[in-house]
Protein backbone atom coordinates (compact mmCIF):
# COMPACT_ATOMS: atom_id res chain seq x y z
CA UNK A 1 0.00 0.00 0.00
CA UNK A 2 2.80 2.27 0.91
CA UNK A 3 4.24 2.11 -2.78
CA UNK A 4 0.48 3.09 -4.20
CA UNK A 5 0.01 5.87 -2.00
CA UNK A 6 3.51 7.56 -2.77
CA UNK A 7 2.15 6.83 -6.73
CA UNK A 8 -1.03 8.38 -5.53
CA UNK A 9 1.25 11.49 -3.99
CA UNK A 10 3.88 11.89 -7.10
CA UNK A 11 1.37 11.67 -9.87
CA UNK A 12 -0.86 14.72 -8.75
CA UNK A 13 1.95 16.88 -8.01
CA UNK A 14 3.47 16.15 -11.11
CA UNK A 15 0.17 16.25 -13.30
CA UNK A 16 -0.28 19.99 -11.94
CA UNK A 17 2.78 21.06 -13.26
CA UNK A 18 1.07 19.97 -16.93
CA UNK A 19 -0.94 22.13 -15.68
CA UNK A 20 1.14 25.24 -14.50
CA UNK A 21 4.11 25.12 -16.97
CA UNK A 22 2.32 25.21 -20.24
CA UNK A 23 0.64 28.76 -20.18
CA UNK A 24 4.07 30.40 -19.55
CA UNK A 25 5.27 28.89 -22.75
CA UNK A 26 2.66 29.20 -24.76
CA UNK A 27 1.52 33.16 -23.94
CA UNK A 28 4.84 34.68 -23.39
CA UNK A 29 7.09 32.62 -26.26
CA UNK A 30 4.45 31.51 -28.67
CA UNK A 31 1.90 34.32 -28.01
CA UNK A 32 -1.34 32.24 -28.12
CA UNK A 33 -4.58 34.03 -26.77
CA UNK A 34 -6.03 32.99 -23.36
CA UNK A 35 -8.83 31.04 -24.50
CA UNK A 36 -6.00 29.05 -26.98
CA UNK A 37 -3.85 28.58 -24.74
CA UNK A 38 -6.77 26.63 -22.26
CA UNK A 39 -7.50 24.55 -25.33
CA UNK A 40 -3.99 23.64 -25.61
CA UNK A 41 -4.32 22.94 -21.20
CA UNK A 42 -7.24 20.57 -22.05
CA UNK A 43 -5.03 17.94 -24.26
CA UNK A 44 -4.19 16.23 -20.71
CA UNK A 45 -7.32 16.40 -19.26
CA UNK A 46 -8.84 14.71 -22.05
CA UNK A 47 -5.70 11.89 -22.40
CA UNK A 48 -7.06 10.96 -18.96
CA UNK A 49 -10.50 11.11 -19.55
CA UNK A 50 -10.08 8.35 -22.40
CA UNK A 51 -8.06 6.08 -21.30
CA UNK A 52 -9.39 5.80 -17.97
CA UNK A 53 -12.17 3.65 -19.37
CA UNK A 54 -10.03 1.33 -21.05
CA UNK A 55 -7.99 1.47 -17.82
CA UNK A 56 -10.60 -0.13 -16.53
CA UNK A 57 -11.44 -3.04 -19.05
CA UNK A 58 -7.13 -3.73 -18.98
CA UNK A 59 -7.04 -3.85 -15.22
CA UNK A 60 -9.48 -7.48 -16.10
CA UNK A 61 -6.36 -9.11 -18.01
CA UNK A 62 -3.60 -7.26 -16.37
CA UNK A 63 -3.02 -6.96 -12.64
CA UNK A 64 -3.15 -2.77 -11.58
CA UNK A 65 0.57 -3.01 -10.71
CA UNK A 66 1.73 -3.29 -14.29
CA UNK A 67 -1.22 -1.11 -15.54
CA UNK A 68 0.49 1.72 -12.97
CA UNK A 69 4.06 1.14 -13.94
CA UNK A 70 3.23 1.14 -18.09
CA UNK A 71 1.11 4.22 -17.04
CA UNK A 72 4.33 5.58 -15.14
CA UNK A 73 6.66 5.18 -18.36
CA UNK A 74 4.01 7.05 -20.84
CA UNK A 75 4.09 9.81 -18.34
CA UNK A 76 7.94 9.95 -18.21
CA UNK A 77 8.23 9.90 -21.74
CA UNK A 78 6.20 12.71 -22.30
CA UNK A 79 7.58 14.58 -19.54
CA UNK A 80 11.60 13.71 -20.66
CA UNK A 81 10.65 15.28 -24.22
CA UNK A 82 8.88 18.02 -23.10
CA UNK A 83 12.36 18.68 -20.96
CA UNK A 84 14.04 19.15 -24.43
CA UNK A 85 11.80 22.38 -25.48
CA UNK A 86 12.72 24.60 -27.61
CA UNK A 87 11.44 28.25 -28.05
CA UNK A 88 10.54 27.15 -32.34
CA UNK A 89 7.61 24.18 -31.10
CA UNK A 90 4.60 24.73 -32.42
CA UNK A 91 2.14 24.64 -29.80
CA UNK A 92 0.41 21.52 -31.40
CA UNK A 93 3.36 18.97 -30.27
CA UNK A 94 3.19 20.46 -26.93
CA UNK A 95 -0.64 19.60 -27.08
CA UNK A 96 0.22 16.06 -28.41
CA UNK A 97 3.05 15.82 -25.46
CA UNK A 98 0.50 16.96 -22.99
CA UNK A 99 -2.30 14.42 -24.65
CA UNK A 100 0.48 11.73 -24.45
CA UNK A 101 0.82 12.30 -20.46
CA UNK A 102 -2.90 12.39 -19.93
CA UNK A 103 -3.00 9.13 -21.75
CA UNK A 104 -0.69 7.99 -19.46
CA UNK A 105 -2.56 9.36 -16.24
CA UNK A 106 -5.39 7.50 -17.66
CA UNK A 107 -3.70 3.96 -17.26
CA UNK A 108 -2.10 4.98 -13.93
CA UNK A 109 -5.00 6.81 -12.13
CA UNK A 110 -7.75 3.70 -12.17
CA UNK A 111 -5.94 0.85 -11.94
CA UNK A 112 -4.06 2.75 -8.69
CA UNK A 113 -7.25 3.70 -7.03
CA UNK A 114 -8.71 0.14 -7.36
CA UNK A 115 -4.86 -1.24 -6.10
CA UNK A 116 -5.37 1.54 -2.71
CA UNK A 117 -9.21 0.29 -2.37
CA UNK A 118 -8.29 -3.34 -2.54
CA UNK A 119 -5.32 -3.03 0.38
CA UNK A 120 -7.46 -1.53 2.51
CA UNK A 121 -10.43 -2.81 4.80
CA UNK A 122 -14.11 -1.72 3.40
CA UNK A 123 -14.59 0.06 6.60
CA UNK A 124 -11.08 2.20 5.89
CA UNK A 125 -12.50 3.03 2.19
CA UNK A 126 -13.64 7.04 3.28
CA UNK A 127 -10.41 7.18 5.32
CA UNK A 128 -8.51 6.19 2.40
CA UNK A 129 -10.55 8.86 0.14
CA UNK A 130 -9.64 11.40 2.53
CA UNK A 131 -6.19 10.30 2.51
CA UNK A 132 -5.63 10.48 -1.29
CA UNK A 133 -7.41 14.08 -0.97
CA UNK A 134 -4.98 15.08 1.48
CA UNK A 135 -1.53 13.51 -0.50
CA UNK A 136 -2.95 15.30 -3.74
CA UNK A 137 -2.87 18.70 -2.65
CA UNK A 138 -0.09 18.43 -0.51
CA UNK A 139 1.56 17.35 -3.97
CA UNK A 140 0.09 20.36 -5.93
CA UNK A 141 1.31 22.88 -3.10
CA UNK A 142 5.25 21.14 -2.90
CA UNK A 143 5.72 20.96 -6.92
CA UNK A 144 3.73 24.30 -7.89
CA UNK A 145 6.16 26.31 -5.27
CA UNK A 146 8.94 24.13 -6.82
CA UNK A 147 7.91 24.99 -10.43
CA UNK A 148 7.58 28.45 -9.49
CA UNK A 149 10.38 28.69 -8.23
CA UNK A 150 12.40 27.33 -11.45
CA UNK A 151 9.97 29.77 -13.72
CA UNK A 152 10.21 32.79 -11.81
CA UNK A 153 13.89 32.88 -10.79
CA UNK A 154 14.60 32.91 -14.64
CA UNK A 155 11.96 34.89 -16.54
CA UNK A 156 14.08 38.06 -17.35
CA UNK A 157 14.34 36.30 -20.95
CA UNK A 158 12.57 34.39 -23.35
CA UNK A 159 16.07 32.10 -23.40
CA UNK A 160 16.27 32.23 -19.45
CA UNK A 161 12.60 31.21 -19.33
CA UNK A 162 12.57 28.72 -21.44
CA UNK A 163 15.90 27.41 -19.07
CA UNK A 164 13.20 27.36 -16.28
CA UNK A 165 10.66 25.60 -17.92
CA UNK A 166 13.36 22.60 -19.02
CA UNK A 167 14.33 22.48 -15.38
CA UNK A 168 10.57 21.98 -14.19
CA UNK A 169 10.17 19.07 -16.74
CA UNK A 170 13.24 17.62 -16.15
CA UNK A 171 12.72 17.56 -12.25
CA UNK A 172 9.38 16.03 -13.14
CA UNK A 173 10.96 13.70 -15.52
CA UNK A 174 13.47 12.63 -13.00
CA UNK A 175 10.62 12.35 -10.42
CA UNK A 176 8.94 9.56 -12.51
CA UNK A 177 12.10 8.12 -12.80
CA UNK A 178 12.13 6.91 -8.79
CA UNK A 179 8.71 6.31 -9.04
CA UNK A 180 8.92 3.80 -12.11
CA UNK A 181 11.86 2.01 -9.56
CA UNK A 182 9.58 1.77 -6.34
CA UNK A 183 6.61 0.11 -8.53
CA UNK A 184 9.46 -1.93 -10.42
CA UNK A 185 10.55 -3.22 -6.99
CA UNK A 186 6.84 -4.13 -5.29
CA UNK A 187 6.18 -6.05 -9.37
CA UNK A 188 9.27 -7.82 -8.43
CA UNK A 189 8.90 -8.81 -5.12
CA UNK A 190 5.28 -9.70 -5.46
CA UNK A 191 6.91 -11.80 -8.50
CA UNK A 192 9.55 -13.87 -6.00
CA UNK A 193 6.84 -14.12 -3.20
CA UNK A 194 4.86 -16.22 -6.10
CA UNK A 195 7.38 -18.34 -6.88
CA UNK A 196 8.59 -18.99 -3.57
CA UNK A 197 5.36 -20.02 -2.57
């Protein structure tokens, strides 16, 4: 359980910075229009919103541990690419980046939920609801001061800014990267416990 909860905690702090990095590349390098630039925002969103159902239908063949950990690599994939941005992308392959994460999300989000419900006692169910509410903004508040923090330190350029956005996705990126190892570790050990039974 302790491996799906710190899933549970790394995935929502590092969705919101999907969330928070785009619109400083998008209005101040590509100069898109507000309501563009929230079209652009939605590609995630709606990467999640479609896959979750056919998260759902895979978790029946596939057990939610490898669902979460093929979820996990989608995510860092889109993440590690979006940490090579340059100030020339159109904002269409950051949409399709974004899309690609949300996709990702989508595999990751259901299948973990159902993993955290099934650990825990029926009776525990609203405590672990609460629980997931609590590790998801704590997540939102530790990488949106973090991603702040790498934006606004080094926004006096367009090429300094752009330096800040990199960083963010490349902490994010890097993020996934110990995440993928801690679900890599339970698959495994679940894996010998099999055998050695």
């Amino acid at each position: 359980m302790f491996g799906f909860s710190i899933g549970y905690f790394c995935i929502w702090r590092l969705h919101f910075i999907g969330i928070y990095c785009p619109p400083y590349f998008l209005e101040q390098i590509s100069h898109l229009a507000p309501w563009q630039v929230g079209i652009v925002n939605l590609s995630s969103p709606l990467g999640i919103a479609l896959l979750s159902k056919v998260s759902g239908h895979l978790m029946k063949r596939f057990k939610p541990i490898r669902l979460m950990t093929f979820g996990l690599i989608v995510m860092f994939i889109s993440y590690a690419v979006l940490g090579q941005m340059q100030n020339n992308w159109s904002p269409l392959l950051m949409a399709l980046l974004l899309f690609l994460y949300g996709m990702g999300s989508g595999l990751f989000l259901p299948a973990n939920i159902s993993a955290l419900m099934e650990a825990a006692d029926k009776d525990s169910h609203g405590t672990i609801g609460a629980t997931q509410r609590m590790i998801q903004n704590l997540g939102i508040i530790i990488y949106t001061a973090l991603a702040s923090n790498f934006i606004h330190t080094t926004s006096e350029s367009q090429s300094v800014l752009m330096g800040g956005l990199r960083n963010s996705w490349i902490f994010t990126a890097l993020t996934f990267i110990v995440v993928i190892v801690i679900f890599v570790i339970i698959l495994t050990s679940k894996k010998k416990v099999r055998v050695s039974n």
